[in-house]
C-alpha atoms as a PDB file:
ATOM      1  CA  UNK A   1     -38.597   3.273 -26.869  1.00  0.00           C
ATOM      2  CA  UNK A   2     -39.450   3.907 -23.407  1.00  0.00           C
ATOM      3  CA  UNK A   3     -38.903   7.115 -21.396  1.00  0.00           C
ATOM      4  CA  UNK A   4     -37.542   7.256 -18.262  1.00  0.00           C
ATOM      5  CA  UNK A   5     -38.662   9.726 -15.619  1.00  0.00           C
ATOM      6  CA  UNK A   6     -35.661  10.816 -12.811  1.00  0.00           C
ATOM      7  CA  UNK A   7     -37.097  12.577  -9.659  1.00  0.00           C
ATOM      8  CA  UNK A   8     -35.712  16.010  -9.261  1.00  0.00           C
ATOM      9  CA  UNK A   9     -34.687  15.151  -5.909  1.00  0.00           C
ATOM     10  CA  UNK A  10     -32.400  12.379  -7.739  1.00  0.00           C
ATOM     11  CA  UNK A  11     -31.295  15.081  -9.875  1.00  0.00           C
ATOM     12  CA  UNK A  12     -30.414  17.319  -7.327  1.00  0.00           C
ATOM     13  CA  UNK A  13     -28.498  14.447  -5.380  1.00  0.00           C
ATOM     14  CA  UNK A  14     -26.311  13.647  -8.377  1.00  0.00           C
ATOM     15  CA  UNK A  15     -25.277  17.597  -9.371  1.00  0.00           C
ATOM     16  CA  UNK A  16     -24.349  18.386  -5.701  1.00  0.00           C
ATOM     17  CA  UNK A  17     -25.270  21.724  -5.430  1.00  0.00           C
ATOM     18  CA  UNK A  18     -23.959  24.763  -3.572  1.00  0.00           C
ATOM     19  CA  UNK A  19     -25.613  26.616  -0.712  1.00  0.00           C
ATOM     20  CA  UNK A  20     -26.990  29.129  -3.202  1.00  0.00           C
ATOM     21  CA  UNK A  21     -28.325  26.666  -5.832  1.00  0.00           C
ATOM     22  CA  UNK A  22     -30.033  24.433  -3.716  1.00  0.00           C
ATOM     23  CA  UNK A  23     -32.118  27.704  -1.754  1.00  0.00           C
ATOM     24  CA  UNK A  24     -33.017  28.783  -5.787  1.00  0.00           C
ATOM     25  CA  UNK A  25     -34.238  24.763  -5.994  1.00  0.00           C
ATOM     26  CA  UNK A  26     -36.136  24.617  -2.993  1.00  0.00           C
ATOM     27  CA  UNK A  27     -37.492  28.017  -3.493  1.00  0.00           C
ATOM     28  CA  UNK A  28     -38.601  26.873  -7.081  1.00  0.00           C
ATOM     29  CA  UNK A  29     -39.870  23.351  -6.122  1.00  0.00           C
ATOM     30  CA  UNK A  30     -42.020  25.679  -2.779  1.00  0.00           C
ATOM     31  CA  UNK A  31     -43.351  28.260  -5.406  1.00  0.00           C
ATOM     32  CA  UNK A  32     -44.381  25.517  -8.230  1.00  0.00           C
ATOM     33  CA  UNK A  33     -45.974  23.724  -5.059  1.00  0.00           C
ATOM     34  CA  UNK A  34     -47.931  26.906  -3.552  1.00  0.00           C
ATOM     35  CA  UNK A  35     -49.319  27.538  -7.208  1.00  0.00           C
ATOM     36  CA  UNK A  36     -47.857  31.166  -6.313  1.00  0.00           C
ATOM     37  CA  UNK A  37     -45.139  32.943  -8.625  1.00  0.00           C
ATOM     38  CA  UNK A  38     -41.981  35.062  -7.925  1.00  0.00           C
ATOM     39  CA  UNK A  39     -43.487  38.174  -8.004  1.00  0.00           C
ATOM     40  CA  UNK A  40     -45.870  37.239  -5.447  1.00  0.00           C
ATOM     41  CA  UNK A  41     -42.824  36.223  -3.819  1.00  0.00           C
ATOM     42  CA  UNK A  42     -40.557  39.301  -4.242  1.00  0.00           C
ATOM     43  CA  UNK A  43     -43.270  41.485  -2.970  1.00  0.00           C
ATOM     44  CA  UNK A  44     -43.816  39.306   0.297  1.00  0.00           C
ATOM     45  CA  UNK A  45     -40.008  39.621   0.584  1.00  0.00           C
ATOM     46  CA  UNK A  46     -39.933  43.865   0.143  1.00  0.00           C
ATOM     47  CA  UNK A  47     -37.816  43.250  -2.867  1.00  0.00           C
ATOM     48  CA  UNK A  48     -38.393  44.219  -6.647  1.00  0.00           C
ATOM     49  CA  UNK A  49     -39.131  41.446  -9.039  1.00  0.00           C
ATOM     50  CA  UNK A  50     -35.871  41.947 -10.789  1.00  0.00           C
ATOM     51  CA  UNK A  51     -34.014  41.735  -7.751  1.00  0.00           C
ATOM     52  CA  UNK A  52     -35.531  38.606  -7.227  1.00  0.00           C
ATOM     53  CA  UNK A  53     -34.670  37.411 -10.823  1.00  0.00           C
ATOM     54  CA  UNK A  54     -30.929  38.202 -10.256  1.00  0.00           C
ATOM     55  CA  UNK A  55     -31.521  35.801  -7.133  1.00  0.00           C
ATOM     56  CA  UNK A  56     -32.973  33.180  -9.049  1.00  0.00           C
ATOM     57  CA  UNK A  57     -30.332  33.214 -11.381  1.00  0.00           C
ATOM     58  CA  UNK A  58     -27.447  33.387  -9.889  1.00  0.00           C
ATOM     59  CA  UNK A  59     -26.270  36.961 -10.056  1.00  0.00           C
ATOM     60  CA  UNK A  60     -26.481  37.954  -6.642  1.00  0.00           C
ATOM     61  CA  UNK A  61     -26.439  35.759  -3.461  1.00  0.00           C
ATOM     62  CA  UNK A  62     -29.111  35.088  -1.080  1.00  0.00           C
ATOM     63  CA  UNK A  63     -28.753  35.969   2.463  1.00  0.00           C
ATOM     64  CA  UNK A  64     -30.377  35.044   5.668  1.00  0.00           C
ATOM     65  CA  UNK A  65     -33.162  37.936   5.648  1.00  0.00           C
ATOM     66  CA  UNK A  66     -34.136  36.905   2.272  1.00  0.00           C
ATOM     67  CA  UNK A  67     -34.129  33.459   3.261  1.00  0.00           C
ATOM     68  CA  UNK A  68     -36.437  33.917   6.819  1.00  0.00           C
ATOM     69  CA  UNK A  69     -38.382  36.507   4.194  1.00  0.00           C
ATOM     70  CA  UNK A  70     -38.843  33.708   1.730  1.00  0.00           C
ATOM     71  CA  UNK A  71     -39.578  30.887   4.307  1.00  0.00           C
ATOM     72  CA  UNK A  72     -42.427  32.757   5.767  1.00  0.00           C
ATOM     73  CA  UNK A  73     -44.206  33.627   2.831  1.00  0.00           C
ATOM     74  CA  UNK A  74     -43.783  29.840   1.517  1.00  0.00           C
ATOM     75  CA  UNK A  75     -45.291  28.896   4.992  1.00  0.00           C
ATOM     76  CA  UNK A  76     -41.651  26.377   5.562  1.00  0.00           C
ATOM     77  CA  UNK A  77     -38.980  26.707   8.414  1.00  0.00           C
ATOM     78  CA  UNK A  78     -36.166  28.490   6.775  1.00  0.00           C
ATOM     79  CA  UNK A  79     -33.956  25.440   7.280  1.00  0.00           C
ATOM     80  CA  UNK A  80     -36.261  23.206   4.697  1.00  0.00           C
ATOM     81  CA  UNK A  81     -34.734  26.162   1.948  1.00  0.00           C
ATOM     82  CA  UNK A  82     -31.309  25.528   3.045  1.00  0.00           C
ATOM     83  CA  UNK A  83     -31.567  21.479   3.583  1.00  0.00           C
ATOM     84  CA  UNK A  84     -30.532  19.200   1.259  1.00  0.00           C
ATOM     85  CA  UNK A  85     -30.351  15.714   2.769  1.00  0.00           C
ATOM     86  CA  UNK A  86     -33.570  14.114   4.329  1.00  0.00           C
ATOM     87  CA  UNK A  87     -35.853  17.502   3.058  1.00  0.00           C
ATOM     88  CA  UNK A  88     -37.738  17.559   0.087  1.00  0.00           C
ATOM     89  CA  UNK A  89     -39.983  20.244  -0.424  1.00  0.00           C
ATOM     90  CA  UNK A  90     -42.766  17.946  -1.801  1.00  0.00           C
ATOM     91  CA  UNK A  91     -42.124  15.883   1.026  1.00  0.00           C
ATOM     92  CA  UNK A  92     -43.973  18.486   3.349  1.00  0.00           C
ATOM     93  CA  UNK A  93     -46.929  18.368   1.130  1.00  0.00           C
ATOM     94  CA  UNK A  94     -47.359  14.615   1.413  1.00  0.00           C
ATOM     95  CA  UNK A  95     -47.094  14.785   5.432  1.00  0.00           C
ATOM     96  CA  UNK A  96     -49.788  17.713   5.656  1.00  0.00           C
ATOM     97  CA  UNK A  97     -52.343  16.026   3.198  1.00  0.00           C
ATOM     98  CA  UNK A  98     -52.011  12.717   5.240  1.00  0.00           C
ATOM     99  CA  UNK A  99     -52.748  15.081   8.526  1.00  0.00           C
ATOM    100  CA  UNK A 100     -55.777  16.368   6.826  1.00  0.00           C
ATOM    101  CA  UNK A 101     -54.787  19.672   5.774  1.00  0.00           C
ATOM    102  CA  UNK A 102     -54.268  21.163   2.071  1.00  0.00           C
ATOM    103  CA  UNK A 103     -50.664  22.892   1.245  1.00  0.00           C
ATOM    104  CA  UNK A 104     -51.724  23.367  -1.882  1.00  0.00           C
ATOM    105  CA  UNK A 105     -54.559  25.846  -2.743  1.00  0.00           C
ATOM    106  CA  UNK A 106     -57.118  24.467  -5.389  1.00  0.00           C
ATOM    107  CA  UNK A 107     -55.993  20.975  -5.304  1.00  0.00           C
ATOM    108  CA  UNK A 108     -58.125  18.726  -4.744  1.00  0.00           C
ATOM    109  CA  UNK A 109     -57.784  16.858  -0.847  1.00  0.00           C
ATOM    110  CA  UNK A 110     -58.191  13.700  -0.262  1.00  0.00           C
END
């Protein structure tokens, strides 16, 4: 039997997501990228980890400071949080390794 791998961006395309879920996707797919973690995340953003949690899961709504908060800690333009067409957070990482530069701490460049 063979297993068959589906992008997250095809994922994402498919389930149409709100405003709110695709921030918490792009924020996810940005922290998993930075090797960081939401608590480095929530302190950057002057917010308590739990806070953040309620965020990430749906309980409370993200608004525009969190979102210019979360953008400049991830090192992104808020819009590539918001975007769902034609952005893909991974997307920035191929364009700055093929400029020379490493998004990602500890990976190897090259």
């Amino acid at each position: 039997m063979t297993a068959v791998m589906v992008s997250p961006a095809l994922k994402a395309q498919k389930q149409e997501l709100s405003l709110q879920d695709r921030v918490t996707y792009n924020m996810k797919v940005l922290i998993a990228i930075r090797q960081t973690s939401q608590k480095d995340l929530a302190q950057a953003m002057g917010i308590a980890a739990p806070t953040l949690s309620q965020k990430f899961s749906g309980r409370t709504r993200w608004n525009m400071d969190d979102i210019e908060k979360a953008s400049d800690f991830l090192d992104v333009k808020p819009e590539a949080l918001v975007a769902g067409h034609g952005f893909e957070p991974w997307d920035l990482w191929v364009s700055q390794r093929s400029q020379g530069s490493n998004p990602c701490p500890g990976a190897p460049s090259g």
